[in-house]
Protein backbone atom coordinates (compact mmCIF):
# COMPACT_ATOMS: atom_id res chain seq x y z
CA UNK A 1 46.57 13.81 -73.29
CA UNK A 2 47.10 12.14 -69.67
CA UNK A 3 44.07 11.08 -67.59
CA UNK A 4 44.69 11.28 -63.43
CA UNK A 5 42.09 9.30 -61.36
CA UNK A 6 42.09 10.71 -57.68
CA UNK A 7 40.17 8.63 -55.00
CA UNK A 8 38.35 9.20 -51.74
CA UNK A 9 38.62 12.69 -52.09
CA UNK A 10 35.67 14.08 -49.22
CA UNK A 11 32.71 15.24 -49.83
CA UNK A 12 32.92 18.54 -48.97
CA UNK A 13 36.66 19.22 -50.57
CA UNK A 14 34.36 18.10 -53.99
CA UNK A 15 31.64 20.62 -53.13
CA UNK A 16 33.67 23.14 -52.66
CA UNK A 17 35.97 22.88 -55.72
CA UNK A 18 32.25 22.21 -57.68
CA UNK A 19 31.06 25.82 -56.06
CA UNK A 20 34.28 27.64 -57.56
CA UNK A 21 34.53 26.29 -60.45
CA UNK A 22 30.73 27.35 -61.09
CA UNK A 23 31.48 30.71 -59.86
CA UNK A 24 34.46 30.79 -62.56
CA UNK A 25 31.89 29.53 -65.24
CA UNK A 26 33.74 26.35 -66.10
CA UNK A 27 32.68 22.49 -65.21
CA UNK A 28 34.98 20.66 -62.11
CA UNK A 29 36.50 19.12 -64.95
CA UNK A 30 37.90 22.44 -66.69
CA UNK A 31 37.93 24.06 -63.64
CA UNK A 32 40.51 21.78 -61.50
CA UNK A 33 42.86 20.82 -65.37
CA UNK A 34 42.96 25.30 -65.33
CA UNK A 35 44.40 24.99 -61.37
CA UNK A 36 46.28 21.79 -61.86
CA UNK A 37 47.84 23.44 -65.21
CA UNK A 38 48.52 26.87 -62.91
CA UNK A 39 50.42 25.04 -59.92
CA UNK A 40 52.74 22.70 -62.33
CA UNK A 41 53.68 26.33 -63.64
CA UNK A 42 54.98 27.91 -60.56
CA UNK A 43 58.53 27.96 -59.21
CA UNK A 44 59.24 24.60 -57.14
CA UNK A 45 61.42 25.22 -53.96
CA UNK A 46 64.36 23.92 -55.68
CA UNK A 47 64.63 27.38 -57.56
CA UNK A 48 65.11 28.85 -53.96
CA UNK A 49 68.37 29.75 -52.89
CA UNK A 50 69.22 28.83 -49.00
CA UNK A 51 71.73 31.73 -49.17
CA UNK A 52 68.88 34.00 -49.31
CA UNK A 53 66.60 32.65 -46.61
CA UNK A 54 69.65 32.27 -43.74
CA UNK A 55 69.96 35.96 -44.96
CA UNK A 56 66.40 36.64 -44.42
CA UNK A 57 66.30 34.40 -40.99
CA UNK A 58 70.00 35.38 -39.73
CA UNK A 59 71.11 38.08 -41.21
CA UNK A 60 71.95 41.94 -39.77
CA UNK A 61 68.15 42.44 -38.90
CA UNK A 62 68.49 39.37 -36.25
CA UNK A 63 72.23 38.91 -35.41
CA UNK A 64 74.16 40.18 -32.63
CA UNK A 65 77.61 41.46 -32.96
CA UNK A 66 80.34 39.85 -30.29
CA UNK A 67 83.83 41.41 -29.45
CA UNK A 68 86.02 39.10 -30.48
CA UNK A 69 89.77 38.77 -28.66
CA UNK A 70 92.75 40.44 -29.80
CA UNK A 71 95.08 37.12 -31.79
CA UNK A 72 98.84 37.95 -29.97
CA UNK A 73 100.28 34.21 -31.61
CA UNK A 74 100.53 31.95 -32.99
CA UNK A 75 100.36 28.11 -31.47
CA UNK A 76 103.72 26.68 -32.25
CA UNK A 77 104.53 24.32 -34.73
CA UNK A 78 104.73 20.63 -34.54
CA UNK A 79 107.97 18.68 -35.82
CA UNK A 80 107.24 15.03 -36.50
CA UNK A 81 110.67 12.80 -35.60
């Protein structure tokens, strides 16, 4: 198995993490390889599909609906000499 070193991690970020992980009944050692193994399991945000958010952030529930102009014609075309 992999070892990770992490440095200058403060004092009371350890303390806290050392609190829960008593609370859970496991070491800091067990405790933070249980979360670390639970957040490399969870969806990343490439699984998220932008589709769905402009849906959520644009769609009928916040958009406005403009008239739009009757289309009589066409432009006319362009002939090239």
């Amino acid at each position: 198995m992999a070892s990770i070193t992490i440095r200058d991690i403060p004092d009371a970020t350890k303390e806290a993490l050392r609190i829960q992980a008593a609370q859970s009944g496991l070491s800091l050692e067990a405790y933070l390889r249980h979360v670390l193994k639970q957040l490399s399991c969870k969806e990343t945000t490439a699984n998220i599909n932008i589709l769905d958010i402009a849906q959520q952030c644009f769609g009928t529930k916040h958009g406005i609906d403009l008239e739009l102009p009757e289309r009589h014609s066409r432009r006319s075309s362009v002939t090239f000499d």
